[in-house]
C-alpha atoms as a PDB file:
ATOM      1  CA  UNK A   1     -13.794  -4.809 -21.159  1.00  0.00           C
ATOM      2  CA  UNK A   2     -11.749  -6.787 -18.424  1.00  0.00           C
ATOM      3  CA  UNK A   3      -8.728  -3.859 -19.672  1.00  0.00           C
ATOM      4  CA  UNK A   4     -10.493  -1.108 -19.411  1.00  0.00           C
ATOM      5  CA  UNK A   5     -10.770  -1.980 -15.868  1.00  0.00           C
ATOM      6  CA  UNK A   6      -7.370  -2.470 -15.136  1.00  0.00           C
ATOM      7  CA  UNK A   7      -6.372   0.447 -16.126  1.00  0.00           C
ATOM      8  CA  UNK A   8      -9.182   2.006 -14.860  1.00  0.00           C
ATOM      9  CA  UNK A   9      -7.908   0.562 -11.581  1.00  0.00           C
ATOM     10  CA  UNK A  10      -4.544   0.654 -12.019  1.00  0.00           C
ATOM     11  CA  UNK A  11      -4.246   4.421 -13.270  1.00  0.00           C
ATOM     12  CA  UNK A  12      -6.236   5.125  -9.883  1.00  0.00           C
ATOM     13  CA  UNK A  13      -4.021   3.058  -7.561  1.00  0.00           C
ATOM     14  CA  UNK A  14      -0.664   4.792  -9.057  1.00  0.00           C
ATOM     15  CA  UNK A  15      -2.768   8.119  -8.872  1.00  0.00           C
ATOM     16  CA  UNK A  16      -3.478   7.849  -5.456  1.00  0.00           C
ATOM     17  CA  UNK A  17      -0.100   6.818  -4.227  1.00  0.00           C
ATOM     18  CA  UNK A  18       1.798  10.047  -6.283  1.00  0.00           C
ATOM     19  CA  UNK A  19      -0.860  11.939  -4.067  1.00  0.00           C
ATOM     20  CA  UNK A  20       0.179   9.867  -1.171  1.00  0.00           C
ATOM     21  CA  UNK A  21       3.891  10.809  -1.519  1.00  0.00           C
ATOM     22  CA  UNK A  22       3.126  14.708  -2.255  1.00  0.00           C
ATOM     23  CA  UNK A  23       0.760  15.399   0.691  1.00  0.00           C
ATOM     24  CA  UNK A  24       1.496  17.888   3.576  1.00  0.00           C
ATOM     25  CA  UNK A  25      -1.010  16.547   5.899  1.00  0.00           C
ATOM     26  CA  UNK A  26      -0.017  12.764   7.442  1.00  0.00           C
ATOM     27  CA  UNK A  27      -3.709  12.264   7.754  1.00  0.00           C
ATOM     28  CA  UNK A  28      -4.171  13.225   4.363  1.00  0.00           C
ATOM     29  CA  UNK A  29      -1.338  10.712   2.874  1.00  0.00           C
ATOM     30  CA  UNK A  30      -3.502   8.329   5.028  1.00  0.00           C
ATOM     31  CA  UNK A  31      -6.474   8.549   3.569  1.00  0.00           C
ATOM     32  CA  UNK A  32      -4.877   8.603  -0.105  1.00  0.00           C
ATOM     33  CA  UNK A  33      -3.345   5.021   0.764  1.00  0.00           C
ATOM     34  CA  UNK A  34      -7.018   3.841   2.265  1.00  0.00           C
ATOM     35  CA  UNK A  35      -8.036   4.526  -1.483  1.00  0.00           C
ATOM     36  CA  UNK A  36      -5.014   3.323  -3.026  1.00  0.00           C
ATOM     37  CA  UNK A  37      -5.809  -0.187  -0.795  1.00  0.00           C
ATOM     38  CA  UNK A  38      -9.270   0.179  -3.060  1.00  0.00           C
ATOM     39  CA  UNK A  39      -7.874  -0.030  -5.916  1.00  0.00           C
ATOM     40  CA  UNK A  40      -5.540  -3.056  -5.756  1.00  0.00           C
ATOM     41  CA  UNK A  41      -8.948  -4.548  -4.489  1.00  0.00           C
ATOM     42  CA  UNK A  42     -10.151  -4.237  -7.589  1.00  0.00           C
ATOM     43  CA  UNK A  43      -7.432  -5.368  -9.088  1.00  0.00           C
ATOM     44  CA  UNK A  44      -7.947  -8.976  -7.172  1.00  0.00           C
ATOM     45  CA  UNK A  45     -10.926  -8.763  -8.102  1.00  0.00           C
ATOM     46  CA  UNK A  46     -10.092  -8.853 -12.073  1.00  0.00           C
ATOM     47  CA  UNK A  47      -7.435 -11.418 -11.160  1.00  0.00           C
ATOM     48  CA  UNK A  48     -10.391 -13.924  -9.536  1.00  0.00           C
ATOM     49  CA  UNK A  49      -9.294 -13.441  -6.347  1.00  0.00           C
ATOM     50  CA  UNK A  50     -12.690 -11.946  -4.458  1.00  0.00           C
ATOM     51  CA  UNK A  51     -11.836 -13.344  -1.126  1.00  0.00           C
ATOM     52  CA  UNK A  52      -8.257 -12.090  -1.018  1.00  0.00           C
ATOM     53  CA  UNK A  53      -9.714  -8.918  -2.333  1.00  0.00           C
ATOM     54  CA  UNK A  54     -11.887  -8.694   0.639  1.00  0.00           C
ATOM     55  CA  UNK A  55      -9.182  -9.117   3.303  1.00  0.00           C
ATOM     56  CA  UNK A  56      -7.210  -6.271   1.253  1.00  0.00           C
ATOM     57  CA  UNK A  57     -10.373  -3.660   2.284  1.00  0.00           C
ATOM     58  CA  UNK A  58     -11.089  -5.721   5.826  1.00  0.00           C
ATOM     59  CA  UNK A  59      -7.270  -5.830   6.495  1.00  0.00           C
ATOM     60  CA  UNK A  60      -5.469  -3.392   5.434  1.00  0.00           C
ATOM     61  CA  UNK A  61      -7.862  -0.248   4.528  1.00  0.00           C
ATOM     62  CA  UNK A  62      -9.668  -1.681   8.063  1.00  0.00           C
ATOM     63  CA  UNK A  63      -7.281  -2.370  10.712  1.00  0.00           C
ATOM     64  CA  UNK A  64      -3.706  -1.936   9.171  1.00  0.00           C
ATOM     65  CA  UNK A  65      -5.238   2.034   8.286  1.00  0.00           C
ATOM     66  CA  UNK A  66      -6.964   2.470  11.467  1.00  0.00           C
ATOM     67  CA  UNK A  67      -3.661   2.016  13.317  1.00  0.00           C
ATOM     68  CA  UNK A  68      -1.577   4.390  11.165  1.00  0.00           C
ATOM     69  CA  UNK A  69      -4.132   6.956  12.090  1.00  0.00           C
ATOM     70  CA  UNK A  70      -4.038   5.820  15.751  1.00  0.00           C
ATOM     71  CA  UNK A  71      -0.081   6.512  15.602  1.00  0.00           C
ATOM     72  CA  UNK A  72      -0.483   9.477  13.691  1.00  0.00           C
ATOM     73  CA  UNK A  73      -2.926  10.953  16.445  1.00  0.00           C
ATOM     74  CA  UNK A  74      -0.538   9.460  18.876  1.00  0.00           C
ATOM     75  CA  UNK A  75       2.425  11.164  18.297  1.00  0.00           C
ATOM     76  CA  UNK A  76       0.357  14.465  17.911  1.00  0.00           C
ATOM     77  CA  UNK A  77       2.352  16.921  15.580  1.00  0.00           C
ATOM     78  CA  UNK A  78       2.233  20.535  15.341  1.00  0.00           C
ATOM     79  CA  UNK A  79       1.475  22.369  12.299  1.00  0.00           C
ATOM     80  CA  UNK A  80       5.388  23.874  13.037  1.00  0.00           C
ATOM     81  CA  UNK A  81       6.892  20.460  13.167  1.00  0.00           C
ATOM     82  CA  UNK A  82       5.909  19.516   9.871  1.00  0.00           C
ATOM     83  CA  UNK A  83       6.933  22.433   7.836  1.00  0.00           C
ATOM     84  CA  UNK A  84      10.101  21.932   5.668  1.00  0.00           C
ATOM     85  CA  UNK A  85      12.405  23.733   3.268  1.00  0.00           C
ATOM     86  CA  UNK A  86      10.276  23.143   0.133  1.00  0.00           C
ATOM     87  CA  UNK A  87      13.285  23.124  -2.716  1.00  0.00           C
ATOM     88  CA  UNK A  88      17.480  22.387  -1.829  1.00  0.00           C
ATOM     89  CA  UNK A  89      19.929  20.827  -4.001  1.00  0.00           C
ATOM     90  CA  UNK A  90      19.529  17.142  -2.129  1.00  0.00           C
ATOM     91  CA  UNK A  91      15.500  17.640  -3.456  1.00  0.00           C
ATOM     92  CA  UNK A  92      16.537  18.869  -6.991  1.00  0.00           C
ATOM     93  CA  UNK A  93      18.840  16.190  -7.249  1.00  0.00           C
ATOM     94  CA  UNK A  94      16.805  13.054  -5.945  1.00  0.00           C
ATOM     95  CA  UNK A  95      13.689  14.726  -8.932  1.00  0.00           C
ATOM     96  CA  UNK A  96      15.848  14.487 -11.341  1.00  0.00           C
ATOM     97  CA  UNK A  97      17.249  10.648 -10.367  1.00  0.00           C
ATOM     98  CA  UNK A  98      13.520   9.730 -10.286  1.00  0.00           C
ATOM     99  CA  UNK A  99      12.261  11.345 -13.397  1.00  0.00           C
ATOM    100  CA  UNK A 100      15.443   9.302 -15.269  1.00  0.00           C
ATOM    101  CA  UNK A 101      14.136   6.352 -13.338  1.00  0.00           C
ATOM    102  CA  UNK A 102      10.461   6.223 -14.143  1.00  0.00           C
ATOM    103  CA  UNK A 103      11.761   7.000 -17.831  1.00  0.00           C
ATOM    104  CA  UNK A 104      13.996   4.558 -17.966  1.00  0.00           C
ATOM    105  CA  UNK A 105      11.623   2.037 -16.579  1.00  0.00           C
ATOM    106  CA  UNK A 106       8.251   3.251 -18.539  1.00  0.00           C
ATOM    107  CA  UNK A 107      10.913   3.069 -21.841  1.00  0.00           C
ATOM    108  CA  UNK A 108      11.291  -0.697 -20.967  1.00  0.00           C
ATOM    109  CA  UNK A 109       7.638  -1.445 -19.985  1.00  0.00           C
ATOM    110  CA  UNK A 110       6.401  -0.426 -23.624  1.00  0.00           C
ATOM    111  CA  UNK A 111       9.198  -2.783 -24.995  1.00  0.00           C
ATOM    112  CA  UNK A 112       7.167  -5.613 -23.502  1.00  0.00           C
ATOM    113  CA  UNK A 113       5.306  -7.957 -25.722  1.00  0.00           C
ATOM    114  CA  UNK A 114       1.881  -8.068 -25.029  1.00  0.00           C
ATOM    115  CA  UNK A 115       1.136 -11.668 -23.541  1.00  0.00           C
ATOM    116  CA  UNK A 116      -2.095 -13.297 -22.530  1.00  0.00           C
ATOM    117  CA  UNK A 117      -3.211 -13.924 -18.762  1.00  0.00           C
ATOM    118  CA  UNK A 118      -1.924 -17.585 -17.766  1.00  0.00           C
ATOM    119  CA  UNK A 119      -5.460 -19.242 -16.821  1.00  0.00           C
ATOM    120  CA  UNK A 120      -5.384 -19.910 -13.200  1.00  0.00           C
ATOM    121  CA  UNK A 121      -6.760 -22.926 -11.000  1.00  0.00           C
ATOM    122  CA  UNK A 122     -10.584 -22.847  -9.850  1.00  0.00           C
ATOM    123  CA  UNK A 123      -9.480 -22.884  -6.394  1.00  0.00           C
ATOM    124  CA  UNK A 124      -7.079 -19.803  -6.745  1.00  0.00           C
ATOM    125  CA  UNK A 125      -8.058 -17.033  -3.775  1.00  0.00           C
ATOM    126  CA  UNK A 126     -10.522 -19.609  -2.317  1.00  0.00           C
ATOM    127  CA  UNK A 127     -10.570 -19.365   1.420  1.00  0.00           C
ATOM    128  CA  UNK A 128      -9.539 -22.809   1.653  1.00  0.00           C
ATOM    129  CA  UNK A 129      -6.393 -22.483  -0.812  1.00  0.00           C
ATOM    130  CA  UNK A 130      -5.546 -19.323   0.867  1.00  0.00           C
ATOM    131  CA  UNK A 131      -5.216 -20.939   4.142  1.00  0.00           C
ATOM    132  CA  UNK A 132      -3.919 -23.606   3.337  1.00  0.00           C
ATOM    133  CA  UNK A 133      -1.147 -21.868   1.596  1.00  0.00           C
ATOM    134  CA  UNK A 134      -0.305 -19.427   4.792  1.00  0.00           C
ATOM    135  CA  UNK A 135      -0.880 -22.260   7.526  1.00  0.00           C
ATOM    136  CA  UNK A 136       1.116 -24.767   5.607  1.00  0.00           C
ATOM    137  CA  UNK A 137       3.618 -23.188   3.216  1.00  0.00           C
ATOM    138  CA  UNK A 138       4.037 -19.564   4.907  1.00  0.00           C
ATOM    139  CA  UNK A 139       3.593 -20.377   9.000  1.00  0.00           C
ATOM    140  CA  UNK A 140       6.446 -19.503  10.241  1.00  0.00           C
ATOM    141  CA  UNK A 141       6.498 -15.824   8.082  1.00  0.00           C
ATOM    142  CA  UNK A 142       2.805 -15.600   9.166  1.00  0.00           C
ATOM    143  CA  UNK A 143       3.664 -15.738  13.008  1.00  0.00           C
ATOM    144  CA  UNK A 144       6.600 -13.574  12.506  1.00  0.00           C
ATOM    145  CA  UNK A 145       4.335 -10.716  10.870  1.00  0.00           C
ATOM    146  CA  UNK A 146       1.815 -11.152  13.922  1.00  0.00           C
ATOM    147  CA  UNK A 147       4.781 -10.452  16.510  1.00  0.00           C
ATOM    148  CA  UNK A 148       6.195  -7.607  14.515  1.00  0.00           C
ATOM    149  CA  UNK A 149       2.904  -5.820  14.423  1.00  0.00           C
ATOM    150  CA  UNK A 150       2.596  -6.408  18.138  1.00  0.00           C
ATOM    151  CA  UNK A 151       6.103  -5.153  18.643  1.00  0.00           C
ATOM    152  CA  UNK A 152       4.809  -1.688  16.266  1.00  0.00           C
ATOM    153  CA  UNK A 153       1.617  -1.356  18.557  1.00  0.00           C
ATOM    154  CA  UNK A 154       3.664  -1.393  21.358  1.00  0.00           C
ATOM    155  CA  UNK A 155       6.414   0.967  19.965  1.00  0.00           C
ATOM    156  CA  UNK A 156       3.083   3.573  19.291  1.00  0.00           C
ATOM    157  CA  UNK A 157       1.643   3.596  22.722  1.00  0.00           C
ATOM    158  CA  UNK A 158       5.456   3.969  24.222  1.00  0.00           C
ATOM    159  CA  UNK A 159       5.808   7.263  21.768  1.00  0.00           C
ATOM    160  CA  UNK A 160       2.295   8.359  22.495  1.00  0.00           C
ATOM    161  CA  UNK A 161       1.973   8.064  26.280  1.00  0.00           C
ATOM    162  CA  UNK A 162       2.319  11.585  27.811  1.00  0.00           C
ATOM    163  CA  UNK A 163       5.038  12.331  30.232  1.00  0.00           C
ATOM    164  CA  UNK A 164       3.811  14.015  33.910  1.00  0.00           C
END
């Protein structure tokens, strides 16, 4: 039963993100990743992770989504701006280097033994392990992170303010 749902979650996840990449609309693409964010939730949660699954919705389909859309609205494009030249050589070219690629790569995937899930410590995705592991192992990474998203909030309301 437990892979049924991973694939059930996984096939979703991958789903989502092709739709991601293929959309017209930024907001849209948005709201494909929000789901896509959904389903690697789920996919903590097979891996008895529930707390790390939480802070994937609270984090990243919360805040981390909720500032892409802020940006997007920001920097306020017109229907105009995002129109492209649907098919050109460069297009034709990069399809065909990523259809060789995902067969190439799905080709090696199914020469994979099947193995069995290494059985993982009591305390794995506990809120205590977790912090300990980012406050401990991972501070410095952790702080860097923190600064680079305040440097990215910044950068948005510089492109968004209006000019008088």
């Amino acid at each position: 039963m437990e892979e049924f749902f991973f694939y059930l979650f996984a096939s979703v996840t991958v789903g989502l993100v092709l739709l991601m990449i293929v959309q017209d609309s930024p907001v849209a693409s948005a709201m494909c990743l929000v789901g896509a964010f959904f389903g690697l939730s789920g996919l903590y949660v097979l891996l008895s992770a529930p707390f790390v699954a939480v802070m994937q919705i609270l984090v990243y389909a919360g805040a981390i989504m909720v500032l892409f859309v802020f940006v997007i609205m920001l920097l306020n494009l017109k229907e105009h701006e995002l129109v492209y030249d649907r098919m050109n050589l460069k297009r034709v070219v990069v399809l065909f280097i990523g259809l060789g690629l995902f067969a190439f790569l799905t080709k090696l995937f199914l020469r994979i033994p099947k193995v069995e899930f290494a059985a993982v410590e009591a305390s794995f995705g506990t809120v205590k392990e977790v912090g300990r592991t980012m406050f401990v192992n991972y501070l410095i990474p952790f702080e860097l992170i923190g600064i680079l998203l305040l440097v990215g909030l910044v950068g948005a309301v510089l492109l968004g303010r209006r000019e008088e």
